[in-house]
Protein backbone atom coordinates (compact mmCIF):
# COMPACT_ATOMS: atom_id res chain seq x y z
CA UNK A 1 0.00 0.00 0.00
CA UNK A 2 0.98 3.18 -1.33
CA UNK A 3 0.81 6.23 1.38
CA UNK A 4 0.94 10.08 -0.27
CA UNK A 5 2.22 12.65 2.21
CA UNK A 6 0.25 15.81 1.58
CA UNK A 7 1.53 18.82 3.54
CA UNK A 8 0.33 22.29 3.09
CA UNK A 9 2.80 24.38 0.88
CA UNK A 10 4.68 26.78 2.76
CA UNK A 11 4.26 30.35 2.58
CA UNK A 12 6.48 32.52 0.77
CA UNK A 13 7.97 35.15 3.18
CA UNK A 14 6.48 38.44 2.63
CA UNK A 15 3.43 37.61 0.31
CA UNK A 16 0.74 38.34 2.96
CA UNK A 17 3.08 40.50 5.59
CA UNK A 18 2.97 44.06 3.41
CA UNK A 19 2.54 47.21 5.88
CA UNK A 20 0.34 48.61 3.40
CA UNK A 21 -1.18 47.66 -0.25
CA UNK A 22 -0.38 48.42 -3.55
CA UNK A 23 -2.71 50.27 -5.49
CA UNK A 24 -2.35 49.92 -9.30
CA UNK A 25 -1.97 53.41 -10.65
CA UNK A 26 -0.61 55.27 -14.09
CA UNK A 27 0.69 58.16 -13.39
CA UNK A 28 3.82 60.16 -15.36
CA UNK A 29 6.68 60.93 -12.70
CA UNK A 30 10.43 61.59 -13.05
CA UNK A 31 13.42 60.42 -11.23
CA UNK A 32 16.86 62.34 -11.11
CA UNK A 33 19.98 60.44 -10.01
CA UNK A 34 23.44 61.38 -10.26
CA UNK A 35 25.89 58.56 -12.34
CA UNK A 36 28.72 57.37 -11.61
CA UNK A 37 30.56 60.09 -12.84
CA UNK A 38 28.17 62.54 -10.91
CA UNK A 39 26.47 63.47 -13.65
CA UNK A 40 22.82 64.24 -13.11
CA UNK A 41 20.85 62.08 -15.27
CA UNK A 42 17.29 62.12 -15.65
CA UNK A 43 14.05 59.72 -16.92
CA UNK A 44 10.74 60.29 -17.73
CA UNK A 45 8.67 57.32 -16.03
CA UNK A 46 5.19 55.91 -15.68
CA UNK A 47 4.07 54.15 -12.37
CA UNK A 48 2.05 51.13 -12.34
CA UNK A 49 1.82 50.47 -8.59
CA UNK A 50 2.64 52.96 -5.53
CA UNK A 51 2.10 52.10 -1.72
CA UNK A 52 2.95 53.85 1.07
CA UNK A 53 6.75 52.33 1.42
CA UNK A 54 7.05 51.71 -2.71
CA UNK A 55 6.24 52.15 -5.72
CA UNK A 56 6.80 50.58 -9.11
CA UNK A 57 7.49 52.31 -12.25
CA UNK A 58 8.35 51.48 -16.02
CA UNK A 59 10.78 52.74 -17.84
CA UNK A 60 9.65 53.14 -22.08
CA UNK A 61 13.98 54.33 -22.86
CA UNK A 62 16.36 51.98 -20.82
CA UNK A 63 18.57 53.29 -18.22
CA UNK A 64 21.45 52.12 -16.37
CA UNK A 65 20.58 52.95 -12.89
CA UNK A 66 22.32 50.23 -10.54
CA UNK A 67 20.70 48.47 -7.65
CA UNK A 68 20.73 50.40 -4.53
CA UNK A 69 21.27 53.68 -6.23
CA UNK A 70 19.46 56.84 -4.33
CA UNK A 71 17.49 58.69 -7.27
CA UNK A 72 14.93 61.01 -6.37
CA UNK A 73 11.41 60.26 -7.24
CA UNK A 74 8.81 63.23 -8.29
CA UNK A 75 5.15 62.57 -9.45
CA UNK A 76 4.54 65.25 -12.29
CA UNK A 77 2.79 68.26 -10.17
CA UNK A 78 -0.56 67.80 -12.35
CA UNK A 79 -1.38 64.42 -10.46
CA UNK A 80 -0.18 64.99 -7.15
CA UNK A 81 -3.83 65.49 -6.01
CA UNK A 82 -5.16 62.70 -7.01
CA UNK A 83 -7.34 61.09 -3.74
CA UNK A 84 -5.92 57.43 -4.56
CA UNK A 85 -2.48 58.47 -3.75
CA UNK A 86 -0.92 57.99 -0.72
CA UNK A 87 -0.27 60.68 1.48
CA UNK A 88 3.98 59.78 1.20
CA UNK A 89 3.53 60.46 -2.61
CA UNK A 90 2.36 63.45 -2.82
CA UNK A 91 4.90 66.28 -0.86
CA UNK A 92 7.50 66.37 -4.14
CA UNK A 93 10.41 65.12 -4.71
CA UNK A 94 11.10 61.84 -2.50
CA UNK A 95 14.76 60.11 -2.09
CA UNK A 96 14.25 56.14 -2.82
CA UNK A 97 16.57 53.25 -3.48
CA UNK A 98 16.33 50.74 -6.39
CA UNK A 99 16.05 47.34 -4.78
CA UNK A 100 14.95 45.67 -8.34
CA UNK A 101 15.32 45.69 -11.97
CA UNK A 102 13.65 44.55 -14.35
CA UNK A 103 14.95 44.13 -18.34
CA UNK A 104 13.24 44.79 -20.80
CA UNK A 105 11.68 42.70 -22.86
CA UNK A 106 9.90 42.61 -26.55
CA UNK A 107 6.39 43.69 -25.19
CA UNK A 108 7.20 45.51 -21.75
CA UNK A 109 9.20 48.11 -21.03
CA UNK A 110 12.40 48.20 -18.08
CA UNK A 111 11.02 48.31 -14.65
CA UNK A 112 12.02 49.53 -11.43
CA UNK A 113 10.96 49.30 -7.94
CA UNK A 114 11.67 51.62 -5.44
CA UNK A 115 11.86 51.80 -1.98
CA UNK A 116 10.77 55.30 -0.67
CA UNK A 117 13.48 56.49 2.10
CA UNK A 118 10.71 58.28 4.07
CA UNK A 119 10.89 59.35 7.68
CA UNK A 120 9.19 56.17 9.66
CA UNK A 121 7.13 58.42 12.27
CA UNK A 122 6.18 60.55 9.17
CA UNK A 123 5.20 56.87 7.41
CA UNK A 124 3.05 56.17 10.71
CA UNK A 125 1.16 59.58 11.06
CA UNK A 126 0.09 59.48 7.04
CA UNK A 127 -0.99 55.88 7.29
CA UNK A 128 -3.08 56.98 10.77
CA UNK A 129 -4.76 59.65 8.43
CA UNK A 130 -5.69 57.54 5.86
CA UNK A 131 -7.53 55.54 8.46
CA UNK A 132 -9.20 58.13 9.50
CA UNK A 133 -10.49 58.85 5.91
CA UNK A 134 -11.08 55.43 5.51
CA UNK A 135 -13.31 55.23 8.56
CA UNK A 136 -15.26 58.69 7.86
CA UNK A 137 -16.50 57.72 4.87
């Protein structure tokens, strides 16, 4: 007799333990980061996903930006408003550190995600407010 061992798969660390969720957004932004020569370089960039620690954005021109490089990340002023954003998104220009990249390939464009290097207690008292939105309405 035959026995089959069925265990439940394990859980992939951080799958279900995010701070905060991603919302799917397209928005234009830009990020400036100096090269290794110190030369600022800019890109025009499109998000696709932002939370309140991260956000992910596509590149449609490639760029050699290494991992762990500080670039500064701006949403275009015109959409800062928007009520889906979250609150860490829309002050300006925010310092963040590549901690992914993705090549291109034939029918997406290079993508990068970003980790925004935001001031925890500043992190805490915009997610507090967006409770409080949340629970208003």
């Amino acid at each position: 007799m035959k026995h089959i061992w069925t265990e439940e798969l394990p859980k992939r660390p951080g799958s279900t333990t995010r701070s905060s969720e991603r919302t799917p957004i397209t928005l234009p932004a830009r990020l400036t980061w100096k090269d290794q020569r110190g030369t600022t370089r800019f890109a025009t960039v499109m998000t696709r996903n932002v939370s309140e620690q991260g956000v992910y954005v596509e590149c449609h021109s490639p760029v050699s930006i290494p991992l762990f490089r500080l670039v500064q990340f701006q949403l275009e002023r015109d959409v800062r408003s928007t009520d889906t954003l979250p609150q860490s998104l829309q002050q300006g220009r925010i310092l963040s550190a590549v901690y992914r990249v993705s090549p291109a390939t034939g029918a997406k464009p290079q993508g990068l995600a970003l980790r925004l290097m935001i001031d925890p207690k500043r992190a805490a008292t915009s997610a507090s407010a967006s409770t409080a939105q949340v629970l208003a309405s």
